[in-house]
Protein backbone atom coordinates (compact mmCIF):
# COMPACT_ATOMS: atom_id res chain seq x y z
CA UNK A 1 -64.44 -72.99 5.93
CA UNK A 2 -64.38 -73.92 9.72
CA UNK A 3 -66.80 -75.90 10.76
CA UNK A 4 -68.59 -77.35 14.12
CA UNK A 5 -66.30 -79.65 15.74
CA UNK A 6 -63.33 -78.06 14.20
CA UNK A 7 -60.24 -77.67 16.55
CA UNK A 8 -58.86 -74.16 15.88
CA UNK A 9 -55.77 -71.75 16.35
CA UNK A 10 -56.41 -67.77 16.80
CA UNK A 11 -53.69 -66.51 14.01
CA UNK A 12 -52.55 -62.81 13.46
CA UNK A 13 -50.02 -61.21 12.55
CA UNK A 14 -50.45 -58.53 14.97
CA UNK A 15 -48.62 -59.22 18.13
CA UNK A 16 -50.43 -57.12 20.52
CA UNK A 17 -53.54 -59.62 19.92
CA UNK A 18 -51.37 -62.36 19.36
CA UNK A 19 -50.52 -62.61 22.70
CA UNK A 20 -53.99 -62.41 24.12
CA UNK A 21 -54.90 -65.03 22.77
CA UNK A 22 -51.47 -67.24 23.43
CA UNK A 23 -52.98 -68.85 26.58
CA UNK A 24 -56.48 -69.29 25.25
CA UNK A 25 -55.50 -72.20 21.86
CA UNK A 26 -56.41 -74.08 20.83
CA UNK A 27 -60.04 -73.99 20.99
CA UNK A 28 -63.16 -75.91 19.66
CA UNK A 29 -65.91 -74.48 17.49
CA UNK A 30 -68.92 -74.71 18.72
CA UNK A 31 -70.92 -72.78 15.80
CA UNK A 32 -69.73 -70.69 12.39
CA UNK A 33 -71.80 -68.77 10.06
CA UNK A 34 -70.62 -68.57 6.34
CA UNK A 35 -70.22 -65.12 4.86
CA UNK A 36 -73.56 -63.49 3.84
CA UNK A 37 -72.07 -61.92 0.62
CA UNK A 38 -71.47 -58.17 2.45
CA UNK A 39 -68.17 -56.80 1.55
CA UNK A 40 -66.93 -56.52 4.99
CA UNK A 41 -68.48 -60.21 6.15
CA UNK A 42 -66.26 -62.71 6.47
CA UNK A 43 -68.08 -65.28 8.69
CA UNK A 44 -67.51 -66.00 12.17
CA UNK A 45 -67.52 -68.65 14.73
CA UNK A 46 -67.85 -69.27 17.83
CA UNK A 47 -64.79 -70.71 20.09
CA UNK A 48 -64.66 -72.19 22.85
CA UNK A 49 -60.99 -72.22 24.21
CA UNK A 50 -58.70 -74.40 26.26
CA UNK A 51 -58.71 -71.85 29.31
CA UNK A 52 -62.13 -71.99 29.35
CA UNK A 53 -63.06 -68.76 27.55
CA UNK A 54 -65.65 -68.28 24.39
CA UNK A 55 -65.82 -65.95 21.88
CA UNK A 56 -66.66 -65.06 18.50
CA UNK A 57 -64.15 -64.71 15.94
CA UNK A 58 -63.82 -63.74 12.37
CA UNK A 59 -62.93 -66.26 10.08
CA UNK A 60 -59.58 -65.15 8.84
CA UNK A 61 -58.08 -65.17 12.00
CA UNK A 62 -59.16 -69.04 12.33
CA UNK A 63 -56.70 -71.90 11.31
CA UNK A 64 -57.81 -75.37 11.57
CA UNK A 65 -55.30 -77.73 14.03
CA UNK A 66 -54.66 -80.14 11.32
CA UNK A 67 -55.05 -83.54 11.94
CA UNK A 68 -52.07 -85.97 13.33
């Protein structure tokens, strides 16, 4: 689960969004919600990225910048 404070990667396998999102990581989360048990609900958070940007993302395309 990514949490507030997290520092995140947008991942996907699909290069057309891949590469819109190539100038915005990493980015820190500024708020998730959990998934609220519906099928399609996978949680989402909210990002605010290194060029300045913020959006909300789906979970699964969130991977947590490990720490070093």
């Amino acid at each position: 689960m990514v949490k507030k404070g997290d520092i995140v990667n947008f991942y996907t396998i699909m290069r057309t969004w891949e590469k819109d999102y190539r100038d915005r990581n990493p980015g820190i989360v500024v708020a998730s919600q959990e998934p609220r048990g519906g099928y399609f609900d996978k949680g989402h958070a909210y990002i605010l990225w290194a060029n300045g940007d913020m959006t909300r993302e789906h979970m699964t395309y969130l991977k947590v910048v490990p720490d070093e």
